[in-house]
Protein backbone atom coordinates (compact mmCIF):
# COMPACT_ATOMS: atom_id res chain seq x y z
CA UNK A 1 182.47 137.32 94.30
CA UNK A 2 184.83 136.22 96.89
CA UNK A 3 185.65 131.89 96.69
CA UNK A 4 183.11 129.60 98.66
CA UNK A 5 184.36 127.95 101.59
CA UNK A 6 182.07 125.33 100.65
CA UNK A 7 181.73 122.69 97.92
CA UNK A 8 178.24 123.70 96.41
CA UNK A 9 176.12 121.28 94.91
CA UNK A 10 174.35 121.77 91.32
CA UNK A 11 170.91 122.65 91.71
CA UNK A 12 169.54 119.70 90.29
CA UNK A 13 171.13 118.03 92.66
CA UNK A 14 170.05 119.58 95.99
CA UNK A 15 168.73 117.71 98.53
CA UNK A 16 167.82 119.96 100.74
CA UNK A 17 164.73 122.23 100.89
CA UNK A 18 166.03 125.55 101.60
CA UNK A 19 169.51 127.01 101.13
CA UNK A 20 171.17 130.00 103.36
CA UNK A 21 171.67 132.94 101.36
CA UNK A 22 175.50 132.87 100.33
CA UNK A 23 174.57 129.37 98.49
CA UNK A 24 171.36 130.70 96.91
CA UNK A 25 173.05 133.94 96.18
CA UNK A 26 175.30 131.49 94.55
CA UNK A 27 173.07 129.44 92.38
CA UNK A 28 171.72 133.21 91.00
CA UNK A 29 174.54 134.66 90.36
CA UNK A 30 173.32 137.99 93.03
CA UNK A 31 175.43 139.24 95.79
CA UNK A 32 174.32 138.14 98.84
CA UNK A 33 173.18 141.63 99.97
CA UNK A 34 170.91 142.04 96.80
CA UNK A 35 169.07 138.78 98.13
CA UNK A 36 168.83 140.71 101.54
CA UNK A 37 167.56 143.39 100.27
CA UNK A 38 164.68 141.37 98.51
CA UNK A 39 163.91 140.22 101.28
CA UNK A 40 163.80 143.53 103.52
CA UNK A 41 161.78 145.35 101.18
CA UNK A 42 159.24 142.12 99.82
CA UNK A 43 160.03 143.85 96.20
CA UNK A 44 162.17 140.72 95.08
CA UNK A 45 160.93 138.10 92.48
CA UNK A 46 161.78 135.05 95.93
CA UNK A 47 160.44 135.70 99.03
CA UNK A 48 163.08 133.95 101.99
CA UNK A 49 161.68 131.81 105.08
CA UNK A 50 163.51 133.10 108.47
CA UNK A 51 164.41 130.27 110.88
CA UNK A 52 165.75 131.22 113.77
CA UNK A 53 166.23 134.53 112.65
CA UNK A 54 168.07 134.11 109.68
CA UNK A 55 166.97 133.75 106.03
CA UNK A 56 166.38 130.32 104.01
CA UNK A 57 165.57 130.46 100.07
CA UNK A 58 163.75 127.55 98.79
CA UNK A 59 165.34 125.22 96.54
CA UNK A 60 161.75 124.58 94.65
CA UNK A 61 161.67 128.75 94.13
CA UNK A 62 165.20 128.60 93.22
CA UNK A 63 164.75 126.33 90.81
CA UNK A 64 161.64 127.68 89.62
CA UNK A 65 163.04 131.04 88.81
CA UNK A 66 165.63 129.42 87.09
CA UNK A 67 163.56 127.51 84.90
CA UNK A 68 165.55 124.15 85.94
């Protein structure tokens, strides 16, 4: 997985309620694409919001799924 050109936060420490895809692809250790694909085909175990178009993971699922 290619460097992040931003300084991600621990989980636990998220303030935010949804992350874009490259942070929560992140957080599970997925490609980005395999969280797009989830969420083309509904078959994932996290189903994405879209604003404006473009696809926001929930912190709370994140964190559910993660058991943190």
């Amino acid at each position: 997985m290619a460097s992040l050109p931003y300084a991600t936060k621990r989980l636990c420490e998220e303030t935010r309620s949804h992350l874009p895809t490259a942070e929560a692809a992140f957080h599970l250790n997925r490609s980005e694409q395999t969280l797009r694909l989830w969420a083309c085909k509904e078959n994932g175990p996290l189903r994405p919001a879209r604003i404006h178009k473009r696809l926001a993971w929930a912190v709370a699922d994140l964190r559910h799924l993660l058991g943190a």
